[in-house]
Protein backbone atom coordinates (compact mmCIF):
# COMPACT_ATOMS: atom_id res chain seq x y z
CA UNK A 1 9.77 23.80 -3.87
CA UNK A 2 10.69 23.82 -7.76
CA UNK A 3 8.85 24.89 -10.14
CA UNK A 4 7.35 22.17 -12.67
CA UNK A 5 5.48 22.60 -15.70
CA UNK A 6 2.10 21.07 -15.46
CA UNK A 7 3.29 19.28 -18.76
CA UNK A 8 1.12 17.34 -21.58
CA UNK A 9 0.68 13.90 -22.93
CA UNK A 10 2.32 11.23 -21.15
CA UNK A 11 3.20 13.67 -18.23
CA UNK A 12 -0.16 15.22 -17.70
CA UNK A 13 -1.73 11.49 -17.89
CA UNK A 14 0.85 10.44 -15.28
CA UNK A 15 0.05 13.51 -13.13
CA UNK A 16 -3.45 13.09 -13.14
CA UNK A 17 -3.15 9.36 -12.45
CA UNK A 18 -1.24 10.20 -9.26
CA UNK A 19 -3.60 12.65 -7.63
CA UNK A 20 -6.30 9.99 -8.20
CA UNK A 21 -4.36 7.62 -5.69
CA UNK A 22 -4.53 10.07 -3.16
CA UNK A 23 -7.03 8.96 -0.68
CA UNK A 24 -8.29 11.67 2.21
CA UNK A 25 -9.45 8.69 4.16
CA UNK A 26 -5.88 6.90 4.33
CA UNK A 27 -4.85 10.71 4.94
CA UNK A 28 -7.22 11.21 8.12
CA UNK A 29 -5.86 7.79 9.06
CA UNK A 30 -2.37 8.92 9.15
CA UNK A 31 -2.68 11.88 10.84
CA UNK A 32 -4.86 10.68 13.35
CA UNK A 33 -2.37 7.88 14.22
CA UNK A 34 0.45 10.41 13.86
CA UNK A 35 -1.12 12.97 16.07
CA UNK A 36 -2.19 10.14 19.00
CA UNK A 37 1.90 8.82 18.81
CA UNK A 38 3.44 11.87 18.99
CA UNK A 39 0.59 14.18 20.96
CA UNK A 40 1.66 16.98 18.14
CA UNK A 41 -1.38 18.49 15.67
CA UNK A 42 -0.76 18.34 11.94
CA UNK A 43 -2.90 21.67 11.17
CA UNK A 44 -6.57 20.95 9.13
CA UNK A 45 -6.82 18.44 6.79
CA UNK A 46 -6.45 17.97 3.07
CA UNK A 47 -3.45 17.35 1.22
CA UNK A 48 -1.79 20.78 1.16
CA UNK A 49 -2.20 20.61 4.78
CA UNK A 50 -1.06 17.30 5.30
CA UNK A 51 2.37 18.18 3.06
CA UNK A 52 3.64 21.14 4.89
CA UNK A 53 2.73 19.47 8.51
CA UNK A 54 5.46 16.85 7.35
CA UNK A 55 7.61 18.86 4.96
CA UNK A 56 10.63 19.70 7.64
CA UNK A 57 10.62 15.74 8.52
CA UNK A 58 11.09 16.59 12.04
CA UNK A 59 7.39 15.19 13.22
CA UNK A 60 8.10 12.13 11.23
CA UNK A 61 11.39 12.31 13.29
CA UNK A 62 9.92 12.34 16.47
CA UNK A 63 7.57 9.68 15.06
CA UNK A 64 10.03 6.69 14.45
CA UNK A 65 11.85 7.66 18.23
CA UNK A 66 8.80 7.32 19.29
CA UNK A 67 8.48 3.72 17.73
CA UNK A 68 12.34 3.28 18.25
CA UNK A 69 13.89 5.29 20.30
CA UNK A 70 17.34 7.15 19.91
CA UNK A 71 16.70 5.85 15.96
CA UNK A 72 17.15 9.59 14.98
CA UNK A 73 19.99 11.27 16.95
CA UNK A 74 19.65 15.03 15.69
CA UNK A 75 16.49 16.49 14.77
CA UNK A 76 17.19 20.00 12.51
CA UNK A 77 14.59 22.45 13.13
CA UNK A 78 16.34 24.67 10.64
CA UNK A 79 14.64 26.58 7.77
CA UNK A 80 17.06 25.57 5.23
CA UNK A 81 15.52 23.34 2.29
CA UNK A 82 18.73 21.04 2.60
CA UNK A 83 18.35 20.36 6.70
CA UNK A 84 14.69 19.83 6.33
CA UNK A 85 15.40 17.19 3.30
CA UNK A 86 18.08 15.32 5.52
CA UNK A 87 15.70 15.15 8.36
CA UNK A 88 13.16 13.11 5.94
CA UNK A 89 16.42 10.78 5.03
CA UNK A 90 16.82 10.32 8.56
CA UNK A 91 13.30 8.93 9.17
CA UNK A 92 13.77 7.15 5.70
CA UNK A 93 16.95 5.42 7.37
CA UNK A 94 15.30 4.76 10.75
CA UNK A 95 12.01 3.35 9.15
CA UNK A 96 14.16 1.28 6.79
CA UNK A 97 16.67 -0.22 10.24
CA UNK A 98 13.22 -0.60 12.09
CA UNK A 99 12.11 -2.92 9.21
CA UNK A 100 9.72 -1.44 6.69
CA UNK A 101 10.95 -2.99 3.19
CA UNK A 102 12.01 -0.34 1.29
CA UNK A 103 9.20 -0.63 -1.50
CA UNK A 104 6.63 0.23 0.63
CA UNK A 105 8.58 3.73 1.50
CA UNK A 106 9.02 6.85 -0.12
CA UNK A 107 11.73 9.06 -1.91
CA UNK A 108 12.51 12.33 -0.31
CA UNK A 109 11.53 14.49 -2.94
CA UNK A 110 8.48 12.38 -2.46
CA UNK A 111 7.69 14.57 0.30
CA UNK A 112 9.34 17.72 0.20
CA UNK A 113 8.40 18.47 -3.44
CA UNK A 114 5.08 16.78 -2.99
CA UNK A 115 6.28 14.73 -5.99
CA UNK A 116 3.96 11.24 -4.86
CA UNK A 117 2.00 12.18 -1.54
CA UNK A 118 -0.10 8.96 -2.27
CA UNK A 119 3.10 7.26 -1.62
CA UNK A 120 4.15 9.13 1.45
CA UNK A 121 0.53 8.05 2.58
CA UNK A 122 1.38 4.43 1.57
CA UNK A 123 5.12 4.75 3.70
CA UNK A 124 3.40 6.09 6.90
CA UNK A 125 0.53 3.07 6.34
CA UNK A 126 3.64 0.64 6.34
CA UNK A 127 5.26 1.90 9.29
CA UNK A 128 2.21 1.75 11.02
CA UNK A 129 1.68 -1.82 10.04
CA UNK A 130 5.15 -2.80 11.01
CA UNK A 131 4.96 -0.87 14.31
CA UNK A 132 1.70 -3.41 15.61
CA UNK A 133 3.79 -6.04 14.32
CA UNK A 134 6.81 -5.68 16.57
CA UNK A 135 4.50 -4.80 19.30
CA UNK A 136 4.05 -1.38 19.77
CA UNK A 137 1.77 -0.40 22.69
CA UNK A 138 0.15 2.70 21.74
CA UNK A 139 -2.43 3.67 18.97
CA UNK A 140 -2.24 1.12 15.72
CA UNK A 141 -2.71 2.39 11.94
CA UNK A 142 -4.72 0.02 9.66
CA UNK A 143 -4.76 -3.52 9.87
CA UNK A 144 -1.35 -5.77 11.55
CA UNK A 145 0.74 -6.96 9.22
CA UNK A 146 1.11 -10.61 8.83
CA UNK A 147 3.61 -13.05 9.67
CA UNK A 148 4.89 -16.30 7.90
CA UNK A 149 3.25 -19.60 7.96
CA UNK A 150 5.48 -22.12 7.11
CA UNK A 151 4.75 -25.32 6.15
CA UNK A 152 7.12 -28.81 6.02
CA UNK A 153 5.24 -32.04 4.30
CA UNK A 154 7.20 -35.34 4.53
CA UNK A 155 8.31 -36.78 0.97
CA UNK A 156 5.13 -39.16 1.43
CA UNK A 157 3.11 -36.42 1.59
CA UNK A 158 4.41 -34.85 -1.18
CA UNK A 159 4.29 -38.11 -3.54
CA UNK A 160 0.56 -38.74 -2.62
CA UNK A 161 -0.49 -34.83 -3.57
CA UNK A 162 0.59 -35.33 -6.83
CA UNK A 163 -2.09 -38.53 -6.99
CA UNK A 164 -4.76 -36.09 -6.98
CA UNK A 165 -6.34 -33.95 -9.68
CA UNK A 166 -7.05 -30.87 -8.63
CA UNK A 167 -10.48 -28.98 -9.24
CA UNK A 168 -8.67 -26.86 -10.86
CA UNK A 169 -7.77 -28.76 -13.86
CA UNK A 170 -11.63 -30.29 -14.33
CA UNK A 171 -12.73 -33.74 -14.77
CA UNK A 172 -14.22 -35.59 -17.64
CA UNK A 173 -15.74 -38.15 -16.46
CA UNK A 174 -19.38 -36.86 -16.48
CA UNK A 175 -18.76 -35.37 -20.16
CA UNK A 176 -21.31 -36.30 -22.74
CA UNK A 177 -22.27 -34.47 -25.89
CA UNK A 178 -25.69 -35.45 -25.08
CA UNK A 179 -28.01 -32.42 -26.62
CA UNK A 180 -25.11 -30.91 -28.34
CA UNK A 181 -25.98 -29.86 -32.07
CA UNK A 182 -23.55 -30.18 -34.80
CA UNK A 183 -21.94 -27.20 -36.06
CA UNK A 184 -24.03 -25.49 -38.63
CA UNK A 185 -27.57 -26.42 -38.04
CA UNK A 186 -30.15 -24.18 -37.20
CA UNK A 187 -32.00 -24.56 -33.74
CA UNK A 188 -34.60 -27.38 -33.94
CA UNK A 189 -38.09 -26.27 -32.20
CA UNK A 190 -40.74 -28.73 -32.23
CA UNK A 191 -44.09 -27.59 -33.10
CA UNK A 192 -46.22 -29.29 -30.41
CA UNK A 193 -46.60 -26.16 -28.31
CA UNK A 194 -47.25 -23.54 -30.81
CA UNK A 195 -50.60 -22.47 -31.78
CA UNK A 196 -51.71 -21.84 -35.18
């Protein structure tokens, strides 16, 4: 892994913003689901943990052929920084062909420099999600990811929603400046109920 300076200003304030996103929850989530799908323990928990489990790429590997088989062909279980980084842009390509949009993934230095571990969290949440959606049989991760709901008015339809005022844009037909004081003038209390 590089070496980075911890930096200052903007990059410190960035930094720090980061590790706030990181959420040991979604973390136990992910390795939970990861360890049920591929019947392979990720070590003890926390993030340091959780980043060297995944580091090589090859349980994320075995993760997607799991999901979709034959979607990675080779799995490197070499040692060598640039093997381990091509096995993460294997499972990048694989989770990208099995359909999670490419925003919700990660970057490979993402993961092997533990540049944005809230967003590898985020990746592995979005496979998950798109793995219930196409049906997958075996443990889920989070909640299923929705589908389209498309819906076709007529031109009639159409014409006679634009008839109506929404509640949106408010109504004025119970307006009234009844009790309204004008601008200016002092608040008028009547004497009746005071004692002297």
């Amino acid at each position: 892994m590089a070496s980075r300076p911890k930096g200052f200003g903007l990059t410190a304030e960035l930094e720090r913003k980061k590790a706030e996103k990181y959420s040991p929850e979604m973390e136990q989530d992910a390795r939970e689901w990861i360890e049920a799908v591929t019947g392979e323990s990720l070590g003890g928990p926390g993030q340091d943990a959780f980043h060297e489990a995944l580091k090589d790429g090859a349980i994320l590997c075995k993760l997607i052929n799991f999901l979709a088989p034959g979607a990675v062909k080779k799995i490197n279980s070499s040692k060598m920084a640039f093997k381990q980084m091509e096995n993460i842009g294997n499972f990048l390509s694989a989770s990208e062909a099995y359909g999670v949009v490419k925003q919700d993934s990660f970057q490979t230095v993402d993961l092997y420099e533990a540049q944005n571990m809230p967003q590898v969290l985020a990746g592995i949440h979005a496979l998950g999600r798109k793995a219930q959606k196409k049906g997958f049989s075996g443990p889920s991760l989070g909640p299923k990811e929705s589908s389209a709901n498309v819906r076709e008015f007529s031109d009639e339809q159409m014409q006679a929603g634009k008839n109506v005022i929404g509640l949106q844009m408010g109504t004025n037909k119970t307006a009234s400046q009844a009790g309204m004081t004008p601008y200016g003038l002092g608040r008028q209390i009547e004497k009746t109920n005071l004692k002297n």
